[in-house]
Protein backbone atom coordinates (compact mmCIF):
# COMPACT_ATOMS: atom_id res chain seq x y z
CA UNK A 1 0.00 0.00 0.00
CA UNK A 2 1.27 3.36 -0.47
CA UNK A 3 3.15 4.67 2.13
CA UNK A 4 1.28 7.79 2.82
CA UNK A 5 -1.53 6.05 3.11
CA UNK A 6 -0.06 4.21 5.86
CA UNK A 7 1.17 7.89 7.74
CA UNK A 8 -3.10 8.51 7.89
CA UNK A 9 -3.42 4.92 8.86
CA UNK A 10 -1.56 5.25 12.16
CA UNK A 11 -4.00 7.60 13.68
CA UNK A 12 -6.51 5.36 13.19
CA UNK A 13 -4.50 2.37 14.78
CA UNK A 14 -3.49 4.27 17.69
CA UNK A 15 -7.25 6.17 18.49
CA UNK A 16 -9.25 2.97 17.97
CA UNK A 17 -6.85 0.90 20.42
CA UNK A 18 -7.35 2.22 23.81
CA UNK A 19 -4.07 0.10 25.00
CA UNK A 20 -1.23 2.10 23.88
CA UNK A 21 -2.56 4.99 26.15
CA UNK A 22 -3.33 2.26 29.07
CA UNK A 23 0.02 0.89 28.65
CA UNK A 24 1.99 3.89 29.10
CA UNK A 25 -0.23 5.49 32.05
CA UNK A 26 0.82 2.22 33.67
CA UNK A 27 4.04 2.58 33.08
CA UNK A 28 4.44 0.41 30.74
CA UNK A 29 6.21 1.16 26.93
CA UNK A 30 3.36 -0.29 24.59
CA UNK A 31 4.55 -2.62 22.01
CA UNK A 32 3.09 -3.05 18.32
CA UNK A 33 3.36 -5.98 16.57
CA UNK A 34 3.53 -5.70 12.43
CA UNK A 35 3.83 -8.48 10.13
CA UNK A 36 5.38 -7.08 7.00
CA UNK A 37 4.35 -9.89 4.06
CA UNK A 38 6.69 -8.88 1.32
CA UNK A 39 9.39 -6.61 2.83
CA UNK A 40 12.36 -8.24 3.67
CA UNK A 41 14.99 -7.24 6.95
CA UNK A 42 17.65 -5.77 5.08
CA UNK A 43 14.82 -3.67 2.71
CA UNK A 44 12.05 -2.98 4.43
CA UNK A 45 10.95 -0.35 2.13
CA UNK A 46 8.48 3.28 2.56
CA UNK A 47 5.98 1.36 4.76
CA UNK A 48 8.26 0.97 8.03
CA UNK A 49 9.42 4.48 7.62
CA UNK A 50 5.87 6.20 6.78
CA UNK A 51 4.61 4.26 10.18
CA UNK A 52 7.52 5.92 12.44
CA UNK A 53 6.64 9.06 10.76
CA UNK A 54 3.23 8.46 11.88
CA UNK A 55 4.14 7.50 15.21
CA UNK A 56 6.36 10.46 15.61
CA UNK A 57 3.18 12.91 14.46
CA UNK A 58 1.35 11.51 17.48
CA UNK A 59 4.09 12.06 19.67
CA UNK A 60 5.23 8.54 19.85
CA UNK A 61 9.06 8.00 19.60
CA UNK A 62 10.28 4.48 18.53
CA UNK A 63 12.20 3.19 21.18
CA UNK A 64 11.66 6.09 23.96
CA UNK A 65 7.66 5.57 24.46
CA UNK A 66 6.75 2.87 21.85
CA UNK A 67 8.00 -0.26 20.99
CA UNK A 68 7.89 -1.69 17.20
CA UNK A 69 8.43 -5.53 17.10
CA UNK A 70 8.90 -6.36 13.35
CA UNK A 71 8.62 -9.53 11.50
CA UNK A 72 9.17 -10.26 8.10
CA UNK A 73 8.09 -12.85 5.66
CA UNK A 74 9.99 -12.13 2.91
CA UNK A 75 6.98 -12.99 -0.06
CA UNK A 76 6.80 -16.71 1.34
CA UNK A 77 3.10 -17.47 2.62
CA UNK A 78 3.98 -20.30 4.79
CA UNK A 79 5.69 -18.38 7.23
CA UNK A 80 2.84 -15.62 7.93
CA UNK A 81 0.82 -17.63 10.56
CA UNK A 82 4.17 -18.71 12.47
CA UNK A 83 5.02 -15.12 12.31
CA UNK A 84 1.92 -14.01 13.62
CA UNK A 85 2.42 -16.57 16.15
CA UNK A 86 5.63 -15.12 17.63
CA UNK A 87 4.26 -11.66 17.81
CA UNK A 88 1.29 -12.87 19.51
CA UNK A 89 3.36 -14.39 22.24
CA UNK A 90 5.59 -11.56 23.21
CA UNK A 91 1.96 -10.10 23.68
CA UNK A 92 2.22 -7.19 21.59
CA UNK A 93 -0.55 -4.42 22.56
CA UNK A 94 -1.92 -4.15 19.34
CA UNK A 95 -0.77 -5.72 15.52
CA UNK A 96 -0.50 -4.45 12.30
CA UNK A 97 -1.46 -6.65 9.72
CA UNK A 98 -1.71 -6.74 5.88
CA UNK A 99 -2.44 -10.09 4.38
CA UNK A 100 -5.70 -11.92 4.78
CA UNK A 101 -4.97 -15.21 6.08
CA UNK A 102 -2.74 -14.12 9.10
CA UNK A 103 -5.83 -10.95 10.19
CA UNK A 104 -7.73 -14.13 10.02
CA UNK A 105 -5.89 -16.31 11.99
CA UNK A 106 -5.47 -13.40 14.45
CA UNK A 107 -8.97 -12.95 14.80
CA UNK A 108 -10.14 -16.62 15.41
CA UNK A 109 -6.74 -16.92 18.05
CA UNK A 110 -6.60 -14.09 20.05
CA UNK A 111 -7.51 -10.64 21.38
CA UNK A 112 -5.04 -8.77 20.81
CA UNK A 113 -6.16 -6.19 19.07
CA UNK A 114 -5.77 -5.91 14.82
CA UNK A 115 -5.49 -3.09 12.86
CA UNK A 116 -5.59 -4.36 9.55
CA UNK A 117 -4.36 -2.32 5.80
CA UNK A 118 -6.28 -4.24 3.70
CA UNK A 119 -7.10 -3.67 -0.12
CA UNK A 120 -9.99 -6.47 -0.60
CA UNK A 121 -13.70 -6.31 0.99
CA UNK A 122 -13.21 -7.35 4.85
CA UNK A 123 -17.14 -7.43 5.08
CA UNK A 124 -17.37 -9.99 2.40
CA UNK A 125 -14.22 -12.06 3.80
CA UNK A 126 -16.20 -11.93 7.05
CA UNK A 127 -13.12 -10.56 8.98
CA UNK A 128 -15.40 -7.46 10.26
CA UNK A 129 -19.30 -7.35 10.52
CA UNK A 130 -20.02 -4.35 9.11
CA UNK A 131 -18.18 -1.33 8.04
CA UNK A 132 -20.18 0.93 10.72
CA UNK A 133 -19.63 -2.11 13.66
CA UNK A 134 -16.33 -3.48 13.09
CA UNK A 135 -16.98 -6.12 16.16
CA UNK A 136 -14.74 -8.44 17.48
CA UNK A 137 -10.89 -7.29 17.71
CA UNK A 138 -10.66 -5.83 14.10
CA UNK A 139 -10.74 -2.81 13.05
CA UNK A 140 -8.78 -0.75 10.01
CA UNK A 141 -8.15 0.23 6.45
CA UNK A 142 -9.57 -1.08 3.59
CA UNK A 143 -9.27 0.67 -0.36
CA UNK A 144 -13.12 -0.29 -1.07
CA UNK A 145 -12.29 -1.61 -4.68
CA UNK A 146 -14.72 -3.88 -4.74
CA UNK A 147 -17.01 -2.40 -7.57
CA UNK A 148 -13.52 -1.75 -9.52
CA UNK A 149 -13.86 -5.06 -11.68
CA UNK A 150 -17.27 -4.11 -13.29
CA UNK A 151 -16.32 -0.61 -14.10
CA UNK A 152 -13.11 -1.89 -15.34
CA UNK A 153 -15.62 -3.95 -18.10
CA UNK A 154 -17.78 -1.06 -18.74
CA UNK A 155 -14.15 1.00 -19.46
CA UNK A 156 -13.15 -2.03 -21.96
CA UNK A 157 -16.93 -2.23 -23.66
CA UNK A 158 -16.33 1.83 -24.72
CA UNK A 159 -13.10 1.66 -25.96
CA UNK A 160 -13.83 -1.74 -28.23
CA UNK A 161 -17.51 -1.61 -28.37
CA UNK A 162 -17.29 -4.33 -30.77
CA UNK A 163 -15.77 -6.72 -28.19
CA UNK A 164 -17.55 -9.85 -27.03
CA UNK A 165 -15.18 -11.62 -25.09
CA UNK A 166 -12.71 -11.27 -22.55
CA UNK A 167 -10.32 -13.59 -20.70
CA UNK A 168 -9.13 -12.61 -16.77
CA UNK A 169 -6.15 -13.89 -15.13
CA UNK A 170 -6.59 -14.18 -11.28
CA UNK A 171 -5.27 -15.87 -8.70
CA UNK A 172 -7.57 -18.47 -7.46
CA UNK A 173 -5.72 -18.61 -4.05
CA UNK A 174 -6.46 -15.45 -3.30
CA UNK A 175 -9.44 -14.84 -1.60
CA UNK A 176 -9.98 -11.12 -2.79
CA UNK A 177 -9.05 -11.92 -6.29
CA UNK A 178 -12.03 -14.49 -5.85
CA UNK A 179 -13.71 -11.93 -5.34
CA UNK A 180 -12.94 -9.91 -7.99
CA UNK A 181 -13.71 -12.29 -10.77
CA UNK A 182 -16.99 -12.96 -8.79
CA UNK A 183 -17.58 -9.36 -9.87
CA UNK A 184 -16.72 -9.65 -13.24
CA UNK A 185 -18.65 -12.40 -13.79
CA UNK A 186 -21.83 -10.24 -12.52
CA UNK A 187 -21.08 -7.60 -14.55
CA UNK A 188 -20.27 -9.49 -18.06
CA UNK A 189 -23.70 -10.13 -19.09
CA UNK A 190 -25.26 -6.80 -18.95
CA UNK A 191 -22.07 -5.79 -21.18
CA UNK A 192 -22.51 -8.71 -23.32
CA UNK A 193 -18.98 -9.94 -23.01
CA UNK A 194 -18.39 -13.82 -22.25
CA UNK A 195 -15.65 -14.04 -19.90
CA UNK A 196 -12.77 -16.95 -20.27
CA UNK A 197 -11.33 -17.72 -16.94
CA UNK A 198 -7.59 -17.98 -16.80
CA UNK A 199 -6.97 -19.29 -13.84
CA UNK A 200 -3.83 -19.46 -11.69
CA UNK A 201 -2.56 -20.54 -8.95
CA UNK A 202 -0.21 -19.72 -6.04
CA UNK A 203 3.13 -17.65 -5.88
CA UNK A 204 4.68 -19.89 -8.65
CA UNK A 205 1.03 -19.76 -11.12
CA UNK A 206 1.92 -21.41 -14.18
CA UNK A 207 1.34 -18.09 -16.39
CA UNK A 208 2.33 -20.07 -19.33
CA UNK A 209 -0.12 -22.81 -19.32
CA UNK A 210 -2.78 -19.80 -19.16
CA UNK A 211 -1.75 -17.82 -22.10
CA UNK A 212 -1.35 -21.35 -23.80
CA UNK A 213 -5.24 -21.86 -22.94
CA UNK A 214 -6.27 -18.23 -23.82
CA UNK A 215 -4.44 -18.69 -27.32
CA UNK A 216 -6.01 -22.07 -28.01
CA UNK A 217 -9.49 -20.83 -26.57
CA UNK A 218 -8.82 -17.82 -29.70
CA UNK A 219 -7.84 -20.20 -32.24
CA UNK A 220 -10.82 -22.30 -31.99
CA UNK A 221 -13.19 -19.55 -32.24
CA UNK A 222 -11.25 -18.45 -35.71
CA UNK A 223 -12.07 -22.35 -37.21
């Protein structure tokens, strides 16, 4: 996400989590836990630094009055969860979380509190109730792109009005890509466009075998 973004995202974490403020009048340095999905130690990248700009707006000095306990997974999926896991047992005041499946597991194993960044519907992936009632120990960001995919269709039927079919490429192990194509699929027959699923897979999807299947898919309908 970008990283200004994220500087307006810390008041938010910090104002809807009443235990930073509990923390320090008990003396007490409060502790946030963030699970970075993609960065990596060595290059973290903007988000780190736009969050201790953040913190320092609100008067919150990394190290003097706040702690930041980092964790990285470094674009590999199957160590999210155990990464969660260790921030969750140094219990960490409140987490910062980005990818779906670790808000998730966060929010069926604990109480800590969750602030989550995320760019996909969290009403839809039942991780909140309701926009207006968050409930349970979520609460957070979220880009609302949900009625993206149709317009995106709509965009495509002006510029080629003559166009009648149109092949996506999503990632069906991705929940909010699911999603998406969900949407797409709603949206294709008012438009009169037949979508072709190309679907993938995973962080190694077999992009080849997908073109291959879009290409043979185009040379049937010329026959």
């Amino acid at each position: 996400m970008n990283a200004k973004i994220l500087v307006y995202a810390l008041p938010v974490l910090l104002l809807a989590t009443v235990h930073l403020a509990e923390a320090q009048q008990a003396g007490k340095i409060p502790r946030i836990g963030y699970l970075l999905p993609a960065a990596e130690r060595n290059t973290p990248g903007l988000q780190i630094e736009a969050l201790r700009q953040g913190l320092r707006d609100l008067g919150y000095i990394e190290g003097k009055n706040v702690l930041i306990e980092y964790r990285y997974a470094e674009g590999k999926p199957d160590r999210r969860v155990s990464l969660l896991n260790e921030l969750l047992k140094l219990n960490v005041d409140v987490l910062v979380l980005v990818s779906i499946d670790s808000i998730r597991a966060a929010k069926q194993a604990a109480k800590t509190p969750v602030v989550m960044i995320a760019t996909v519907d969290p009403v839809a992936l039942g991780l909140v109730d309701s926009f207006a009632h968050p409930g349970g120990n979520v609460t957070g960001l979220t880009t609302l792109i949900r009625d993206l995919s149709g317009k995106r269709l709509e965009l495509l039927k002006e510029a080629l009005p003559g166009i009648s079919r149109v092949g996506v490429l999503w990632d069906a192990a991705n929940e909010g890509a699911t999603i998406s194509f969900k949407q797409y699929e709603a949206t294709g027959p008012a438009l009169k466009i037949q979508l072709q699923s190309l679907e993938v897979r995973g962080p190694n999807p077999d992009l080849e075998g997908a073109f291959q299947a879009a290409a043979r898919d185009a040379r049937m309908r010329l026959w």
